[in-house]
C-alpha atoms as a PDB file:
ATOM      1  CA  UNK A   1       0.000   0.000   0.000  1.00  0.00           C
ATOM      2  CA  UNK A   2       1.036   3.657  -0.956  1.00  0.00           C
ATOM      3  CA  UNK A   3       1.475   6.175   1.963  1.00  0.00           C
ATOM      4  CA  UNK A   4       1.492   9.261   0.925  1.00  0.00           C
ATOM      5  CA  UNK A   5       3.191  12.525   3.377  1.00  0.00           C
ATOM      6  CA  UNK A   6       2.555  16.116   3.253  1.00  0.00           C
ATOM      7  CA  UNK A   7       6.205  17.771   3.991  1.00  0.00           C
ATOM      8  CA  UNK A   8       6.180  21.751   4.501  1.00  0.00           C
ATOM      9  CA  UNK A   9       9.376  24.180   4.344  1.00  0.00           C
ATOM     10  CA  UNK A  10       9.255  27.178   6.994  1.00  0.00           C
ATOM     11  CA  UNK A  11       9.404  30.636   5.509  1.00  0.00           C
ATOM     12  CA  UNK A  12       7.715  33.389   7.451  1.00  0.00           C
ATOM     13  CA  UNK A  13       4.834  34.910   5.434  1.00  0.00           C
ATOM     14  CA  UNK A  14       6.301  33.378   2.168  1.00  0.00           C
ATOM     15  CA  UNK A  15       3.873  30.095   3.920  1.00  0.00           C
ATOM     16  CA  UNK A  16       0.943  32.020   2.458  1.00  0.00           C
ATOM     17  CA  UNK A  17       2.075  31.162  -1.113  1.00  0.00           C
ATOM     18  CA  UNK A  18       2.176  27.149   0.542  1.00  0.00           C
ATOM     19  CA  UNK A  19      -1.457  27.910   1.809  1.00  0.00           C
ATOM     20  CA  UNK A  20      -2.673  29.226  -1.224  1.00  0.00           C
ATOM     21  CA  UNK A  21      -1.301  25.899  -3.372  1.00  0.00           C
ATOM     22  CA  UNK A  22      -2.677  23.804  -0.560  1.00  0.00           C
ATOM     23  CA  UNK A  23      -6.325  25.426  -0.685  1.00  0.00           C
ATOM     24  CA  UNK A  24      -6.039  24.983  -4.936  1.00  0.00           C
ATOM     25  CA  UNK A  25      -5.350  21.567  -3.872  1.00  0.00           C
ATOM     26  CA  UNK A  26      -7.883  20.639  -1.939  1.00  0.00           C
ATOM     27  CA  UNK A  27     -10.433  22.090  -4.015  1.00  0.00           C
ATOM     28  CA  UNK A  28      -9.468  19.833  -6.741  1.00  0.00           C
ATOM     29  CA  UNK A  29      -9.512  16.708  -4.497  1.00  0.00           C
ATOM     30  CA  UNK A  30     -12.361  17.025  -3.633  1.00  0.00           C
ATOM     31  CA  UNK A  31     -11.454  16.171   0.034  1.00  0.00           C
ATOM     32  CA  UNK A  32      -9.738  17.471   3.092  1.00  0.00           C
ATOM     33  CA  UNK A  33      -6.030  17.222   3.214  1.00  0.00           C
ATOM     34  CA  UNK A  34      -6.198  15.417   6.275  1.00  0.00           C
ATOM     35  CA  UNK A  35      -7.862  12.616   5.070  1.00  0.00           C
ATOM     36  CA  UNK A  36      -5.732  12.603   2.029  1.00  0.00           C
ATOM     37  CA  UNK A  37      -1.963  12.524   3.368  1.00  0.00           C
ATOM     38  CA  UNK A  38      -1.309   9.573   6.108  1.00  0.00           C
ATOM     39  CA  UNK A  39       1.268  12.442   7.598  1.00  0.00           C
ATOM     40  CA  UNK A  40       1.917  15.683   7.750  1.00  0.00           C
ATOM     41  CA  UNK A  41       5.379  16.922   8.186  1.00  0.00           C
ATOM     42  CA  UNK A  42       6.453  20.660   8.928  1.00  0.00           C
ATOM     43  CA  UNK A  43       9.322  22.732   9.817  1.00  0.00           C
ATOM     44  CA  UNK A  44       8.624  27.174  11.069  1.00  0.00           C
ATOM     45  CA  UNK A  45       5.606  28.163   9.379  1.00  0.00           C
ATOM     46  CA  UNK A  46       5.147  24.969   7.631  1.00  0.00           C
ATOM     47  CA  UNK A  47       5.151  23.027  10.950  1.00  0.00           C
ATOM     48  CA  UNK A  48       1.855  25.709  12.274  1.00  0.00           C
ATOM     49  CA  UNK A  49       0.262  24.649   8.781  1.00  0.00           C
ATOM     50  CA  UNK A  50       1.046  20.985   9.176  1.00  0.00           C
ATOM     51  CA  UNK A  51      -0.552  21.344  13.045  1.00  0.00           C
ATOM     52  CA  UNK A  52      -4.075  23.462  11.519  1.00  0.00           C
ATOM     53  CA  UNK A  53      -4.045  20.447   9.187  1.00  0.00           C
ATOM     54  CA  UNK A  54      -3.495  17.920  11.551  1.00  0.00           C
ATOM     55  CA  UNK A  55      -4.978  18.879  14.854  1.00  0.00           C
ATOM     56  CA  UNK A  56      -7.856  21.101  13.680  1.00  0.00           C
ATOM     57  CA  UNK A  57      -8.768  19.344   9.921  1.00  0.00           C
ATOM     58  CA  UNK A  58      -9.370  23.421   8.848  1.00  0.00           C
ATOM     59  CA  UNK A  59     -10.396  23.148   5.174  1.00  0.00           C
ATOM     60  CA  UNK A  60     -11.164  25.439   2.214  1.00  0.00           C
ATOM     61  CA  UNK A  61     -10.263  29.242   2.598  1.00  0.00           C
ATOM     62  CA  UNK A  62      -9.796  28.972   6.409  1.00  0.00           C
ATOM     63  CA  UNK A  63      -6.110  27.075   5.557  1.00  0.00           C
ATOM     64  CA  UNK A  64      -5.470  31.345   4.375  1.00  0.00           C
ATOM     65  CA  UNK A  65      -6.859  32.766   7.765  1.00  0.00           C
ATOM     66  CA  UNK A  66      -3.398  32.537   9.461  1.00  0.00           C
ATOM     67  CA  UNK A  67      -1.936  34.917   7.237  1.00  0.00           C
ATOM     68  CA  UNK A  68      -4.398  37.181   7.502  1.00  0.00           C
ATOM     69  CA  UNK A  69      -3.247  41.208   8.196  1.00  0.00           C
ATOM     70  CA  UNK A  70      -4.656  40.961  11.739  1.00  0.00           C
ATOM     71  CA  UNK A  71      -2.856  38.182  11.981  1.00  0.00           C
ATOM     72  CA  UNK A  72       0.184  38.968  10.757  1.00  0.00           C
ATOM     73  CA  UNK A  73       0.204  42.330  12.338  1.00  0.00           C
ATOM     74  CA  UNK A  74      -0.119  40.905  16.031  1.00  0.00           C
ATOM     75  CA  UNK A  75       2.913  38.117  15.101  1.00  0.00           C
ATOM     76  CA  UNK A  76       5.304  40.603  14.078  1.00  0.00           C
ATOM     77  CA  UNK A  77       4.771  43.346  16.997  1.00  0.00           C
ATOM     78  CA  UNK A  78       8.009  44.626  17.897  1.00  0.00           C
ATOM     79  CA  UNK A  79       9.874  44.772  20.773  1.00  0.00           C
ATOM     80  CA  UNK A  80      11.624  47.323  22.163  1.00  0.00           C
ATOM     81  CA  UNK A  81      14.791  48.434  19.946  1.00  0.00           C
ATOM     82  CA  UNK A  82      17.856  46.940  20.896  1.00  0.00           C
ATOM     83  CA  UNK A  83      20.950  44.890  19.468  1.00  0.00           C
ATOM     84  CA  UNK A  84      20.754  42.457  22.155  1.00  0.00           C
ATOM     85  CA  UNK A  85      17.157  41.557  21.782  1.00  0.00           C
ATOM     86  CA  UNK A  86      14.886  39.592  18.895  1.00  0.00           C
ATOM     87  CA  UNK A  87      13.340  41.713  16.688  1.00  0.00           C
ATOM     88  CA  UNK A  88       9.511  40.834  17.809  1.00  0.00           C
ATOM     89  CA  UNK A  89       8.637  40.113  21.671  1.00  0.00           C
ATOM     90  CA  UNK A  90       6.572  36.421  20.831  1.00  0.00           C
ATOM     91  CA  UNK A  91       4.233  37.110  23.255  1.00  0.00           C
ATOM     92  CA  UNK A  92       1.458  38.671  20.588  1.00  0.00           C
ATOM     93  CA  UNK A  93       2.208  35.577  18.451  1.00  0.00           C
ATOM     94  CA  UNK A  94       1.920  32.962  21.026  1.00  0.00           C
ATOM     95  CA  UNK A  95      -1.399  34.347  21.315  1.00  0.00           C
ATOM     96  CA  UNK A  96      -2.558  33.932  18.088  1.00  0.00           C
ATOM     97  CA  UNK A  97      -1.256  30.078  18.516  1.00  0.00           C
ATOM     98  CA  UNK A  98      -4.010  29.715  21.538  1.00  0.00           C
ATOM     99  CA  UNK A  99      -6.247  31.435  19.369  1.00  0.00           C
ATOM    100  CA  UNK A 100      -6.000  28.822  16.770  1.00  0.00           C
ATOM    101  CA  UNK A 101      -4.771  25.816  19.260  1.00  0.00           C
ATOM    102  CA  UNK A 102      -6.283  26.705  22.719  1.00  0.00           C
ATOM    103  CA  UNK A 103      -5.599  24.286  25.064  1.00  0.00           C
ATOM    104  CA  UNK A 104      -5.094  21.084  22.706  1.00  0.00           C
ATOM    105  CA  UNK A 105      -2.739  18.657  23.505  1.00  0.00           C
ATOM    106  CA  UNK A 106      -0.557  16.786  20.380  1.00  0.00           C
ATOM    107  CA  UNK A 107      -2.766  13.799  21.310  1.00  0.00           C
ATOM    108  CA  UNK A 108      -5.497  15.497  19.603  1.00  0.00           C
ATOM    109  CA  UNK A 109      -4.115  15.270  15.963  1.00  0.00           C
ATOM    110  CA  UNK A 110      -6.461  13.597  13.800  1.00  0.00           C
ATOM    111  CA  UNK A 111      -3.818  12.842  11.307  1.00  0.00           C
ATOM    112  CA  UNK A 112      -0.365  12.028  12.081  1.00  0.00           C
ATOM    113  CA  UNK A 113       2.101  14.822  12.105  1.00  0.00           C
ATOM    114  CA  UNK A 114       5.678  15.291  12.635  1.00  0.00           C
ATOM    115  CA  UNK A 115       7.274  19.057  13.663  1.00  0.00           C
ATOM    116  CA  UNK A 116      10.406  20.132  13.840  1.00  0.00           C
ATOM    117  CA  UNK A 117      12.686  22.088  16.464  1.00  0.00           C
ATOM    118  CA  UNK A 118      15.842  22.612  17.535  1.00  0.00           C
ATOM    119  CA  UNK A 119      16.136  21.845  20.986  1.00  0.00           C
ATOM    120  CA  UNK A 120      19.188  24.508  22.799  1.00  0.00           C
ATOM    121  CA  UNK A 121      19.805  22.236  25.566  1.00  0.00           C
ATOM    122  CA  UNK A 122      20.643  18.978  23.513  1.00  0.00           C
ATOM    123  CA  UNK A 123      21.904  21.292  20.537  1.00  0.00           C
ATOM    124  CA  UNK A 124      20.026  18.482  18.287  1.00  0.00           C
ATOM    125  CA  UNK A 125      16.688  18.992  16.454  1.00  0.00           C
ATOM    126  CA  UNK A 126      13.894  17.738  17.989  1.00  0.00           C
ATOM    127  CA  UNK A 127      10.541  16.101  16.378  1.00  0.00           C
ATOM    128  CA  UNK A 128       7.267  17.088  18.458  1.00  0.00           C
ATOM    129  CA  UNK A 129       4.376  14.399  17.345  1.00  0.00           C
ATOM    130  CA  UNK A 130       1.342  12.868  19.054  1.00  0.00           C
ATOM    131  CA  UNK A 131       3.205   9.434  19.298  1.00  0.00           C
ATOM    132  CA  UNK A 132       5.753  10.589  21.630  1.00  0.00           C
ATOM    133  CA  UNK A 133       4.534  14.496  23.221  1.00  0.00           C
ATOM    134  CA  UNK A 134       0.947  13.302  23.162  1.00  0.00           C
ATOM    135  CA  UNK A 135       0.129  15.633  26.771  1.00  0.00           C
ATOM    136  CA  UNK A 136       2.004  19.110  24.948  1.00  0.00           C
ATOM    137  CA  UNK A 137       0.387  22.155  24.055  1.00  0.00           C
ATOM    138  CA  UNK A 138       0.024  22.448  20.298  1.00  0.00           C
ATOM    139  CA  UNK A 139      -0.018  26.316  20.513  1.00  0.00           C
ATOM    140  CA  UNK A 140       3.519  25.686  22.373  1.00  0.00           C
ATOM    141  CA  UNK A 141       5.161  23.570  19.686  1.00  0.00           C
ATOM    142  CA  UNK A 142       3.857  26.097  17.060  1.00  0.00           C
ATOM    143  CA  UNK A 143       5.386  28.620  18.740  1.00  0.00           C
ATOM    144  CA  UNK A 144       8.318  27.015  19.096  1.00  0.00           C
ATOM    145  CA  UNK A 145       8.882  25.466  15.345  1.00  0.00           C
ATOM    146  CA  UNK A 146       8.647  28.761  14.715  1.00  0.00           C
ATOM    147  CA  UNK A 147      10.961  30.791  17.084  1.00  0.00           C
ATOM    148  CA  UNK A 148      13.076  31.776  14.003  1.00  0.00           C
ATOM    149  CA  UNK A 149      17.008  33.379  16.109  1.00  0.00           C
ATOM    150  CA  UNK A 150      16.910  36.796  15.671  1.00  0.00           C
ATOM    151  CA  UNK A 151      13.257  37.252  15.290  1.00  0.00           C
ATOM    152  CA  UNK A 152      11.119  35.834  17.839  1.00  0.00           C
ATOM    153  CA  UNK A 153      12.942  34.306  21.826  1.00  0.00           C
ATOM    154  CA  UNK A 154      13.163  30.810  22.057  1.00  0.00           C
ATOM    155  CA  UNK A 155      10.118  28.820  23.602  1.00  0.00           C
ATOM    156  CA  UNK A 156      10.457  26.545  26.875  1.00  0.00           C
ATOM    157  CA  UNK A 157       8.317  23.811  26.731  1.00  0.00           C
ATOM    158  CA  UNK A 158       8.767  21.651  29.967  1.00  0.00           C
ATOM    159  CA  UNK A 159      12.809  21.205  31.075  1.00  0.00           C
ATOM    160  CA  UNK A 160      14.154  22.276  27.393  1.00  0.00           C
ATOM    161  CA  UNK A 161      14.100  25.656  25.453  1.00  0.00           C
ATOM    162  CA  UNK A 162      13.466  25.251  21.104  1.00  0.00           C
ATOM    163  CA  UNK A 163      14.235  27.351  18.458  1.00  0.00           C
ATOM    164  CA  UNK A 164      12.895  27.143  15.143  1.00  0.00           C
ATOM    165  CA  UNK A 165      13.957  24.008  13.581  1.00  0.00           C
ATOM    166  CA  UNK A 166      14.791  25.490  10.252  1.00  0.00           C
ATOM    167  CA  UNK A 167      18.104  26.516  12.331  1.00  0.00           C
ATOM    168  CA  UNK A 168      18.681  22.576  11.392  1.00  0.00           C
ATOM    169  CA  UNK A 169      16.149  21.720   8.820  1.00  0.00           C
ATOM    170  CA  UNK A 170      14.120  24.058   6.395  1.00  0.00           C
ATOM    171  CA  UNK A 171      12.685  21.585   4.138  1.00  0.00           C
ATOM    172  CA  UNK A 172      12.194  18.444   5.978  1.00  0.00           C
ATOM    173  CA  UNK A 173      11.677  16.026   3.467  1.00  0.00           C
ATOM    174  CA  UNK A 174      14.212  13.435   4.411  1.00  0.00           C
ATOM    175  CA  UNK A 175      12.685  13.644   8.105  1.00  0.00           C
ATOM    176  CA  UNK A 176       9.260  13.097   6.894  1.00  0.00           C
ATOM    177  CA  UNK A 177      10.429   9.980   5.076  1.00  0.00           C
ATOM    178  CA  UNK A 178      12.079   8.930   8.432  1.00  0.00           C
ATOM    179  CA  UNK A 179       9.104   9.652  10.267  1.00  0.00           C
ATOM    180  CA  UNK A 180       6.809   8.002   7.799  1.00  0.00           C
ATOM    181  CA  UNK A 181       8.770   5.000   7.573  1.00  0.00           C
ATOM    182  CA  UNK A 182       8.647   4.040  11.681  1.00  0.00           C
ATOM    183  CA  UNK A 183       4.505   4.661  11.298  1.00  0.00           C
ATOM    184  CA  UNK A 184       3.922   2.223   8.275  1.00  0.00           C
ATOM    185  CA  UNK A 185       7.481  -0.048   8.183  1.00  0.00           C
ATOM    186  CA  UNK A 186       5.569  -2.222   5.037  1.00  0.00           C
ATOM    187  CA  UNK A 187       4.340   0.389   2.976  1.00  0.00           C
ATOM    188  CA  UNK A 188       5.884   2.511   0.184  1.00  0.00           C
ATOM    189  CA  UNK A 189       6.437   6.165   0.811  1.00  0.00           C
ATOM    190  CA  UNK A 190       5.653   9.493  -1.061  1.00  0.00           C
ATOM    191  CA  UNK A 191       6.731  12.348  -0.027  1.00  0.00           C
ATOM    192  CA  UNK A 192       4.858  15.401  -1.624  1.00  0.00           C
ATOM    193  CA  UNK A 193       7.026  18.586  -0.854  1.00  0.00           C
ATOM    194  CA  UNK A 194       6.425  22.147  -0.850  1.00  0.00           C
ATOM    195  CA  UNK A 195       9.057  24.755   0.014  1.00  0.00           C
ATOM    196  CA  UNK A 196       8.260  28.759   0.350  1.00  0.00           C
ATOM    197  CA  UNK A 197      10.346  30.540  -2.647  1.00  0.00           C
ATOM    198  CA  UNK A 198      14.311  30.482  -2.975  1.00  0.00           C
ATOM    199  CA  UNK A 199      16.190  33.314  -4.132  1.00  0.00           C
ATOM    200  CA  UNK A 200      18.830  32.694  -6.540  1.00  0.00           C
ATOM    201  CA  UNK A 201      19.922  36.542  -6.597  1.00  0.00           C
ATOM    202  CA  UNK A 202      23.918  36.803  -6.491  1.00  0.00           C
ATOM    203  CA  UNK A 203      25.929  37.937  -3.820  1.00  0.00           C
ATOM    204  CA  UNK A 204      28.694  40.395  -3.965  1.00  0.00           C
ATOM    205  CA  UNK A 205      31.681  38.899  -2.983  1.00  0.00           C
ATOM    206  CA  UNK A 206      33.895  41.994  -3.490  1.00  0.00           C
ATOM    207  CA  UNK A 207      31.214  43.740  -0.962  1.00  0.00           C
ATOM    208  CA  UNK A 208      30.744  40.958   1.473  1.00  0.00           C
ATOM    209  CA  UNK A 209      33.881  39.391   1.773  1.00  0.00           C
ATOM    210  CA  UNK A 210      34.657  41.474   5.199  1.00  0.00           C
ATOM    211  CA  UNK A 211      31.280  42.002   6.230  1.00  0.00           C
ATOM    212  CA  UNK A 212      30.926  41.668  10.416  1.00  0.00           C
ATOM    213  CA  UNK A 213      27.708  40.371  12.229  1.00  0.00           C
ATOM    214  CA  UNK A 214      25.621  43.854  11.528  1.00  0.00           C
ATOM    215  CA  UNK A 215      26.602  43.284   7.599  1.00  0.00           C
ATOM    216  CA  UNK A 216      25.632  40.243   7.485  1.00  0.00           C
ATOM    217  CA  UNK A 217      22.287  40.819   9.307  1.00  0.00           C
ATOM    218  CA  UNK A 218      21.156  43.596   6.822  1.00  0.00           C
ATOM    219  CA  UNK A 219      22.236  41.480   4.270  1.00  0.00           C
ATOM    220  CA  UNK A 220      20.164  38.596   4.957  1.00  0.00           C
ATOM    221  CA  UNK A 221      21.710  36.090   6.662  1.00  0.00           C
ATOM    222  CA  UNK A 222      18.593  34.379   8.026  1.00  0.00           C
ATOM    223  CA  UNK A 223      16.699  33.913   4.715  1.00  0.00           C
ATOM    224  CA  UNK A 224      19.975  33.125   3.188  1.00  0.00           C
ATOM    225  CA  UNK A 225      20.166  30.073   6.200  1.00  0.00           C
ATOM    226  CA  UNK A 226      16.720  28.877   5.728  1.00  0.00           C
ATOM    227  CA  UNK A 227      16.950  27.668   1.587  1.00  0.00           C
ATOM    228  CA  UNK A 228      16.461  24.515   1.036  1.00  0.00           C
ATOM    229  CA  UNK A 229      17.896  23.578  -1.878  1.00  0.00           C
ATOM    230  CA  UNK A 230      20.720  21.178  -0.557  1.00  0.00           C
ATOM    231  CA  UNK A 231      17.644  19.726   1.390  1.00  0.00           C
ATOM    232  CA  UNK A 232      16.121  19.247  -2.175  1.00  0.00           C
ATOM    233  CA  UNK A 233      18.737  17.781  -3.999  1.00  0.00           C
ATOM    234  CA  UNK A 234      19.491  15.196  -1.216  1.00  0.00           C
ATOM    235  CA  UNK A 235      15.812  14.304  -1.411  1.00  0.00           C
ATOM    236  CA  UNK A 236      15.854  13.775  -4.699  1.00  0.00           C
ATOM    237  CA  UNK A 237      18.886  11.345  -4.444  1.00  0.00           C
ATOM    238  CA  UNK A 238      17.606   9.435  -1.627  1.00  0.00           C
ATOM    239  CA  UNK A 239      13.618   8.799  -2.542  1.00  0.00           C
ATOM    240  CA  UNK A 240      13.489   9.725  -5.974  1.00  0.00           C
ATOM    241  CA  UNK A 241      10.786   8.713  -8.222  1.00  0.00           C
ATOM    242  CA  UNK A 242       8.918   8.879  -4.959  1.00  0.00           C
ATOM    243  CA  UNK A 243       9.617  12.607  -4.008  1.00  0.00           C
ATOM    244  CA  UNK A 244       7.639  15.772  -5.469  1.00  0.00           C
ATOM    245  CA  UNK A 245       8.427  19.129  -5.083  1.00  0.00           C
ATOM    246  CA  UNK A 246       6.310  22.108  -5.498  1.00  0.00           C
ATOM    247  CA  UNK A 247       8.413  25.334  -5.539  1.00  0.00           C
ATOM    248  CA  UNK A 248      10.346  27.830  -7.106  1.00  0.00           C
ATOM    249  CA  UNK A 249      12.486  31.928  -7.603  1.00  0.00           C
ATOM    250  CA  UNK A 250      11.019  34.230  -5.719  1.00  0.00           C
ATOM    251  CA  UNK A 251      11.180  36.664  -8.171  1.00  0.00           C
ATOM    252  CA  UNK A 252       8.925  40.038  -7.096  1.00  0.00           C
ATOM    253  CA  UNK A 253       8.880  38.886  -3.824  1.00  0.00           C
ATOM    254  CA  UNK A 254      10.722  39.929  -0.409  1.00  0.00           C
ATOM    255  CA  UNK A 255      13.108  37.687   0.529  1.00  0.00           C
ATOM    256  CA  UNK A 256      12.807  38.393   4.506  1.00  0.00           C
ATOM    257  CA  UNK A 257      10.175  36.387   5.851  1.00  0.00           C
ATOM    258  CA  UNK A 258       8.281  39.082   7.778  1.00  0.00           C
ATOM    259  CA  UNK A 259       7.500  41.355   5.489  1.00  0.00           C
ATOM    260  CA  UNK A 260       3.601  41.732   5.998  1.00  0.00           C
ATOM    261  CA  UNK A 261       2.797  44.741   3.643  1.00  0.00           C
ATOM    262  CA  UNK A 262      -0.478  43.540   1.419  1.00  0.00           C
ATOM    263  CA  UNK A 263       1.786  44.243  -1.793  1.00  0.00           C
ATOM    264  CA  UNK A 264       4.164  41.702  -0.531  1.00  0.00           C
ATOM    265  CA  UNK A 265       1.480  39.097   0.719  1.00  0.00           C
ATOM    266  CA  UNK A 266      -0.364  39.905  -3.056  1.00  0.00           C
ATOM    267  CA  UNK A 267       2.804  38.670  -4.663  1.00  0.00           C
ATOM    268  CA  UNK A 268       2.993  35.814  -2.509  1.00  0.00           C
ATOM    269  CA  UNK A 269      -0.764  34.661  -3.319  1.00  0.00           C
ATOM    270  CA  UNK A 270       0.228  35.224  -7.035  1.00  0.00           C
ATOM    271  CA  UNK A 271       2.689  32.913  -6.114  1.00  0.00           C
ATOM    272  CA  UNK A 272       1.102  30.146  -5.262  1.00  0.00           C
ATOM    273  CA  UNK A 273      -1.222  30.130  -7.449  1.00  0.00           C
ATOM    274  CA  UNK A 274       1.067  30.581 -10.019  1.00  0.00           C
ATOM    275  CA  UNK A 275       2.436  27.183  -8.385  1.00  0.00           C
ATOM    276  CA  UNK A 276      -0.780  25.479  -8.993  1.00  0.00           C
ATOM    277  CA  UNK A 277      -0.898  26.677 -12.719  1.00  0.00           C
ATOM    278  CA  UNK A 278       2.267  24.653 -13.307  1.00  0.00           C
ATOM    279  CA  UNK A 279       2.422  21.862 -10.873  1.00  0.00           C
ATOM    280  CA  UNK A 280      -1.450  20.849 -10.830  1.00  0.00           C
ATOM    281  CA  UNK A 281      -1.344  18.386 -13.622  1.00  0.00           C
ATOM    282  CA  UNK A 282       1.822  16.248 -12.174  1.00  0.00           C
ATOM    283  CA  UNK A 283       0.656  16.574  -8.928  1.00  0.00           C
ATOM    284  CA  UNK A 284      -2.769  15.007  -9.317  1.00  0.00           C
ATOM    285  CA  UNK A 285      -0.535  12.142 -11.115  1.00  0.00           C
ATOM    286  CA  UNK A 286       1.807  11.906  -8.406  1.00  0.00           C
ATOM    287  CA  UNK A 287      -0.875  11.685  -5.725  1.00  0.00           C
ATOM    288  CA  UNK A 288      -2.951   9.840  -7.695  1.00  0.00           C
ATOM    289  CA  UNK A 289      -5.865  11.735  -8.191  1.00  0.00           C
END
């Protein structure tokens, strides 16, 4: 029997364009998403949209709702200036998690899912699922998947303290094969794969090749840490015929992943719809549909 896994890159607000594809495919389906994957797999914003599939079975345009500009304008409320401190204070965004989440525990995941973290005390990512953290708070493990350094703090979540786990793993394809082949040992796996936008824009190396800390912030360090592409071309080594992967440039769009202006979140709709336009054919065929 055919298993088939829904894996899902972090990104910031570039998850909207992910959202946008997913709602596209769902419509076409016919179904919910949570009845169609076996597992859903996510890493930053991709892990909160694995967990809304997985814990909550939210269909049609609700999947969109989490990008929203009240949203996104709570999630990204700064804290007070300083070098020394993350750029938002968490505290507006980990209420937006209870918003969605309340007090569910990982138990309650009607479909299997798998997120990932990076756990500070053990320095090693961690995977947060209802097999194994079935009593944690799903608002805490979205908040902590996506506790991107430099943005938002780190979350504690009983003894340990996580950071986003695209600090280890942006696209966690590989992990949702791992994961999907302890659940269902006999079956053959498919891993269907959607990232957030790459940029493939040059660098200056005459410019950057003695750039400090601050340089290297403003130029874009983070993003520049969170493509997948080696990610992606391991996959495609290691499962192969069996691996899909829904992505592409960013083109128009901003790199950083918390710019929440409605041009920028327009361009990131186009995107994944523009997604759709070319992938929707040999995805149906891949998940058999």
């Amino acid at each position: 029997m055919t298993k088939y896994v829904l894996s899902l890159d972090g990104g910031g607000v570039r998850g909207l364009a992910t959202s946008v594809f997913l709602y596209e495919l769902e419509k076409k389906i016919g179904k919910p998403l949570s009845s169609k994957f076996d597992l859903v797999v996510g890493t930053s914003t991709g892990g909160i949209i694995a967990l809304v599939i997985s814990v909550l079975e939210i269909e049609g345009p609700r999947l969109l709702e989490i990008y929203s500009e009240k949203n996104l304008k709570k999630i990204f409320t700064r804290s007070f200036s300083s070098l020394f401190r993350t750029k938002y204070n968490g505290y507006k965004k980990l209420e937006v998690m209870y918003d969605y989440f309340g007090s569910l525990k990982m138990s309650s995941s009607d479909t299997p899912c798998s997120i990932v973290t990076y756990n500070l005390n053990t320095r090693f990512p961690e995977i947060f699922s209802e097999r194994d953290h079935p009593e944690v708070s799903v608002a805490d493990v979205a908040a902590a998947t996506s506790a991107a350094p430099t943005y938002f703090p780190a979350v504690q979540i009983e003894d340990n303290w996580y950071v986003d786990g695209a600090v280890s793993t942006n696209n966690p394809a590989l992990i949702a094969l791992t994961e999907a082949e302890k659940l269902y040992p006999e079956d053959e796996i498919k891993v269907f794969s959607i990232g957030t936008g790459f940029n493939n824009s040059f660098i200056d190396g005459s410019r950057a090749k003695n750039w400090g800390s601050l340089s290297w912030l403003r130029g874009g360090i983070i993003p520049m840490l969170l493509e997948s592409n080696l990610e992606h071309q391991l996959s495609e080594k290691i499962i192969g015929e069996n691996y899909f992967r829904v992505d592409s440039n960013l083109n128009d769009a901003a790199t950083q992943i918390d710019i929440k202006s409605m041009n920028n979140l327009e361009r990131m709709s186009e995107m994944g719809q523009k997604w759709w336009s070319k992938y929707m054919k040999d995805s149906l065929d891949f998940l058999n549909e």
